[in-house]
N, C-alpha and C. Protein backbone atom coordinates (compact mmCIF):
# COMPACT_ATOMS: atom_id res chain seq x y z
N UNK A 1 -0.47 -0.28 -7.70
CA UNK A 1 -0.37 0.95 -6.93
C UNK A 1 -1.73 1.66 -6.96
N UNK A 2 -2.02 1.73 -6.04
CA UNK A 2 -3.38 3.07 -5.79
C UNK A 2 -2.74 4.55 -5.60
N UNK A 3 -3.34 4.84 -6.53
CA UNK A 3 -3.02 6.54 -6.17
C UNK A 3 -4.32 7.57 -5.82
N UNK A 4 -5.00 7.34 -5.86
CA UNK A 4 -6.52 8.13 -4.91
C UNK A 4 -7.27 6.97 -4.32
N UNK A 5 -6.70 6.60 -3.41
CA UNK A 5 -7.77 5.49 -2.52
C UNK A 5 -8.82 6.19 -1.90
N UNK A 6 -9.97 5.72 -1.58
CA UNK A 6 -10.74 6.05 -1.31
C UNK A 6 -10.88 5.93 0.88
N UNK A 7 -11.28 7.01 1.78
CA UNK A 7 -11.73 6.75 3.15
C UNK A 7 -13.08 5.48 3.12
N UNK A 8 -11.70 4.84 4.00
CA UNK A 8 -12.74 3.56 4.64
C UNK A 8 -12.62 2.14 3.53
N UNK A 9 -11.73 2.54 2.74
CA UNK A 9 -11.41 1.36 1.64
C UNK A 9 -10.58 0.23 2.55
N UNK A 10 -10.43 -0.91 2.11
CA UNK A 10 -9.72 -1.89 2.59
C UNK A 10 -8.69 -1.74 1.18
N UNK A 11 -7.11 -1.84 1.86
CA UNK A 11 -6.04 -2.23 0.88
C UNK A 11 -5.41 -3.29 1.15
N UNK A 12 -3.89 -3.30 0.40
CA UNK A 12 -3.25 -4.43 0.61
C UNK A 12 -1.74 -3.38 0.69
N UNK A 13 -0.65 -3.58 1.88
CA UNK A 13 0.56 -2.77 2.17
C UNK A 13 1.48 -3.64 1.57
N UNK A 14 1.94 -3.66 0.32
CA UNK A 14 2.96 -4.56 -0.03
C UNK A 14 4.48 -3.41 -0.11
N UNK A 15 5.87 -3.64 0.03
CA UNK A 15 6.77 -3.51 -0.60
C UNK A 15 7.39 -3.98 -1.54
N UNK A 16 8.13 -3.48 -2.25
CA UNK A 16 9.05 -3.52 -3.23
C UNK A 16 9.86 -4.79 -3.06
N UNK A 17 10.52 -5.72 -3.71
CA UNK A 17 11.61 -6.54 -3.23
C UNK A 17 12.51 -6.12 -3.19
N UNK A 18 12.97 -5.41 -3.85
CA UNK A 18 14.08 -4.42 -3.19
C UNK A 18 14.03 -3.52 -2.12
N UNK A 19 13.72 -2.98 -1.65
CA UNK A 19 13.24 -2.62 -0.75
C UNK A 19 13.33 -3.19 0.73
N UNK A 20 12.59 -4.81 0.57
CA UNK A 20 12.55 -5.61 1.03
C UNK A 20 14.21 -6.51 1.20
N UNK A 21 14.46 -6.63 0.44
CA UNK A 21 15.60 -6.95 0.36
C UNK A 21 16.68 -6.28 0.90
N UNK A 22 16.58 -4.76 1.45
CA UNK A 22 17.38 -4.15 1.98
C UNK A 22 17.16 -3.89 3.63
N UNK A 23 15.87 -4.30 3.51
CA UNK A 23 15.42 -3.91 5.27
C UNK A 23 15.15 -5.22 6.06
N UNK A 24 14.62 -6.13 5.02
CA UNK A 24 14.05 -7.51 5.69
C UNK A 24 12.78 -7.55 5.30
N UNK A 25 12.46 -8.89 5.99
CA UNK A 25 10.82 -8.90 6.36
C UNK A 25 10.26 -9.29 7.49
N UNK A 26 11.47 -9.27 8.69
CA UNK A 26 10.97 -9.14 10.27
C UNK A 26 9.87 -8.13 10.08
N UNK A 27 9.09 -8.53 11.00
CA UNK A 27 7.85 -7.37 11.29
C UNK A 27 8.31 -6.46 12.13
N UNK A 28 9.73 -6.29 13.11
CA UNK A 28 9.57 -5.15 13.73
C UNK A 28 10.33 -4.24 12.26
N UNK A 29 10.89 -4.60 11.36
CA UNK A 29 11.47 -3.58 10.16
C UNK A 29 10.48 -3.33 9.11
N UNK A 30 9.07 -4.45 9.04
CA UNK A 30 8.19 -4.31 8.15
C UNK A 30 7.20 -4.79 8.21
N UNK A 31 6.21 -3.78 9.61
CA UNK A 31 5.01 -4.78 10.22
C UNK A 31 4.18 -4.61 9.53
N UNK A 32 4.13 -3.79 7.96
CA UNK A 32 2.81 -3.75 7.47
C UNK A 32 2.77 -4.98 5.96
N UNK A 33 4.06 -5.09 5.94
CA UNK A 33 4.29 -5.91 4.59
C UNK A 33 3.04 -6.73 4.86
N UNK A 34 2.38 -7.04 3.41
CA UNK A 34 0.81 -7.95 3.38
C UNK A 34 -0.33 -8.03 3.99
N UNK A 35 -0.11 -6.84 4.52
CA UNK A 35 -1.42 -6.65 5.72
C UNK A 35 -2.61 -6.03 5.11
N UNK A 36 -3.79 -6.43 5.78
CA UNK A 36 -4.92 -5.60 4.86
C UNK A 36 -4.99 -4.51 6.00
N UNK A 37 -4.93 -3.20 5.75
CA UNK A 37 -5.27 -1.90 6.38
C UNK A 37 -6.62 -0.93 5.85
N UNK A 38 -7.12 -0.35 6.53
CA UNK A 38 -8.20 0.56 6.25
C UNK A 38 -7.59 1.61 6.19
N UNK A 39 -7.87 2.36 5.14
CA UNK A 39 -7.23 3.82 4.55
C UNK A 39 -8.52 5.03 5.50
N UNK A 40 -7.77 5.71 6.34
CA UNK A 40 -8.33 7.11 7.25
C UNK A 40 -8.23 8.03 6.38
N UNK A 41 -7.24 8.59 5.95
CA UNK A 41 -6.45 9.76 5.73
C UNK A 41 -5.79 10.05 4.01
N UNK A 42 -6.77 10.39 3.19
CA UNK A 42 -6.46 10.38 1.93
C UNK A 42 -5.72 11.85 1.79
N UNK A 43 -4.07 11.51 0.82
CA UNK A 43 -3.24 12.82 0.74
C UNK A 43 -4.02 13.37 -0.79
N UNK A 44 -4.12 14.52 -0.69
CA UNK A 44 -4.47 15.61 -1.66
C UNK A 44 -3.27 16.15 -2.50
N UNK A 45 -2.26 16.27 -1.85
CA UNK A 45 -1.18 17.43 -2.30
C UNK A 45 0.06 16.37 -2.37
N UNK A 46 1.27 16.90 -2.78
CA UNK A 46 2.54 16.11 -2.83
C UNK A 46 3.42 16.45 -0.94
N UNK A 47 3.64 15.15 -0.76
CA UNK A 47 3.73 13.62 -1.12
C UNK A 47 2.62 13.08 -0.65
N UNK A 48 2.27 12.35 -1.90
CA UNK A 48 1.07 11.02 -2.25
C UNK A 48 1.40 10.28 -0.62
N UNK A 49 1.02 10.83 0.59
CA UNK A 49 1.47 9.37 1.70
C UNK A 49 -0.31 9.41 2.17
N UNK A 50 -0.61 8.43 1.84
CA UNK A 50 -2.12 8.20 2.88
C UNK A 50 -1.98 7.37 4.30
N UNK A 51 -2.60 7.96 5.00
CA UNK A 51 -3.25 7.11 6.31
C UNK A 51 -3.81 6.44 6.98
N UNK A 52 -3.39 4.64 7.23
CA UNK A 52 -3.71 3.28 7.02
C UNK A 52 -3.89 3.13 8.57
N UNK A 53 -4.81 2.61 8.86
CA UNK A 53 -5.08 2.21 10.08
C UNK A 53 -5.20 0.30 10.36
N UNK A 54 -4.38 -0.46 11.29
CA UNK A 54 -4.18 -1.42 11.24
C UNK A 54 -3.66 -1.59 12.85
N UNK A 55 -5.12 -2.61 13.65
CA UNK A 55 -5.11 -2.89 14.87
C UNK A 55 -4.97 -1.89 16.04
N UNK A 56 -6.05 -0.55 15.12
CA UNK A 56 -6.02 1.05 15.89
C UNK A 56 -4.76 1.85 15.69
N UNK A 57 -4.12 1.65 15.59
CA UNK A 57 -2.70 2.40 14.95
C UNK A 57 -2.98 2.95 13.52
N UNK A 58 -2.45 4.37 13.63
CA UNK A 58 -2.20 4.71 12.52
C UNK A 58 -0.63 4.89 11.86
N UNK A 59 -0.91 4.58 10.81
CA UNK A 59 0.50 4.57 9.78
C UNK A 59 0.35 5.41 8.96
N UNK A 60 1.41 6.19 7.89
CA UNK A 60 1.66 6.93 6.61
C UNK A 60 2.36 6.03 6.08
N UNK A 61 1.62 5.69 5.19
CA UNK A 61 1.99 4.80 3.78
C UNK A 61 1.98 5.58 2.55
N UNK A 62 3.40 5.61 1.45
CA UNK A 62 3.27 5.98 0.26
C UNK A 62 2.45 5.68 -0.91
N UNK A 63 1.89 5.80 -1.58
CA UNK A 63 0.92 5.21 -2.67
C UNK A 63 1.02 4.44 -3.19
N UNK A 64 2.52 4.46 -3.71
CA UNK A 64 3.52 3.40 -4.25
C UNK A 64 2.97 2.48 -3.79
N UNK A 65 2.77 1.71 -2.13
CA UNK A 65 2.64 0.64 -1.27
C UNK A 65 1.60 -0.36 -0.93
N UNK A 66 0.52 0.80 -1.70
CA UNK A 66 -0.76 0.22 -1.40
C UNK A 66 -1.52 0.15 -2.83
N UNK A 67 -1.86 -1.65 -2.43
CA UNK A 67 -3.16 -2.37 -3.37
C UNK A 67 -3.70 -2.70 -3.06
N UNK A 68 -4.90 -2.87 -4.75
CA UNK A 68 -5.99 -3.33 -4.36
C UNK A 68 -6.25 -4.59 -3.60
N UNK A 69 -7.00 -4.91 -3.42
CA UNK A 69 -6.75 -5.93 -3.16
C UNK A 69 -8.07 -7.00 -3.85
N UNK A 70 -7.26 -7.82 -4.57
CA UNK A 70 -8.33 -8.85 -5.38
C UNK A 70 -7.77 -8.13 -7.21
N UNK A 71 -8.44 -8.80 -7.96
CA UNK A 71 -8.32 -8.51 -9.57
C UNK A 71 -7.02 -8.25 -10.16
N UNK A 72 -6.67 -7.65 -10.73
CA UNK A 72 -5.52 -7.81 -11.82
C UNK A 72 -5.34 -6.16 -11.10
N UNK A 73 -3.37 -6.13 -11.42
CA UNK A 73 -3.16 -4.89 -11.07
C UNK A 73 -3.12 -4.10 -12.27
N UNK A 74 -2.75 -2.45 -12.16
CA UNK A 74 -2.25 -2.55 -13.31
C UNK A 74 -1.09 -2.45 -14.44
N UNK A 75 -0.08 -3.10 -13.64
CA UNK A 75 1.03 -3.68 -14.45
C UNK A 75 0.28 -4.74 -15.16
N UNK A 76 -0.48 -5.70 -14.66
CA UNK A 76 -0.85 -6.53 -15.18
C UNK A 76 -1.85 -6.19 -16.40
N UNK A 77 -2.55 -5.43 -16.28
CA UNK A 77 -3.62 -4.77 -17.11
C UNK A 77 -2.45 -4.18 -18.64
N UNK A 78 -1.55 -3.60 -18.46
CA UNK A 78 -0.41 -2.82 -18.92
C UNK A 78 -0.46 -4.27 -19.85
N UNK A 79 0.35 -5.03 -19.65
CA UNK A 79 1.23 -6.37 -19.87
C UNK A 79 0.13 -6.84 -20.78
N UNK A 80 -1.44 -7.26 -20.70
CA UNK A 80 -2.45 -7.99 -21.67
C UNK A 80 -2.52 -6.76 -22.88
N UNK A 81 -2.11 -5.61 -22.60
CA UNK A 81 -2.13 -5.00 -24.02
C UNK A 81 -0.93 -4.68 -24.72
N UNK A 82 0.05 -4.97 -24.30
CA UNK A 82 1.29 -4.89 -25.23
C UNK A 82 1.00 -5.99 -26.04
C-alpha cells in the first residue's frame, strides 16, 4: 500500500481478493486491476483517495489499491522481521 504517493509517480492498481472475488475481474467491473497508472492528484486530508490517470482518463483510487511497483512490499518487509 502507498499512502503519500508522490505527482507523476508510476504505480501498480491492485485489489484485494476479496474484493475481487465479490465483483470479478471483467474489466468493465475492474478496468484498473494490474494496471500501471500515473498518480495526478495526491489526497492531503481524509479519505486517502488519489488521482490515477490511465489512457487520459482520470480515476480516484483508495491508497489501500495502489503499489509500488518493483521491490518488496511492506507486508513483506513486516514478515523478514518477525
Amino acid at each position: 500500500m502507498m499512502a503519500n504517493p508522490r505527482v507523476g509517480q508510476i504505480v501498480r492498481v491492485g485489489y484485494s481478493r476479496v474484493m475481487l472475488a465479490r465483483i470479478g475481474t471483467r474489466a468493465s467491473v475492474a478496468p484498473l486491476q494490474d494496471a500501471l497508472v500515473k498518480v495526478v492528484i495526491v489526497s492531503k486530508g481524509k479519505p486517502r483517495n488519489h488521482g490515477v490517470e490511465l489512457d487520459g482518463r482520470l480515476y480516484i483510487v483508495p491508497c489501500g489499491n495502489l503499489h509500488k511497483i518493483g521491490g518488496e512490499t511492506g507486508r513483506e518487509r513486516s514478515k523478514a522481521w518477525r
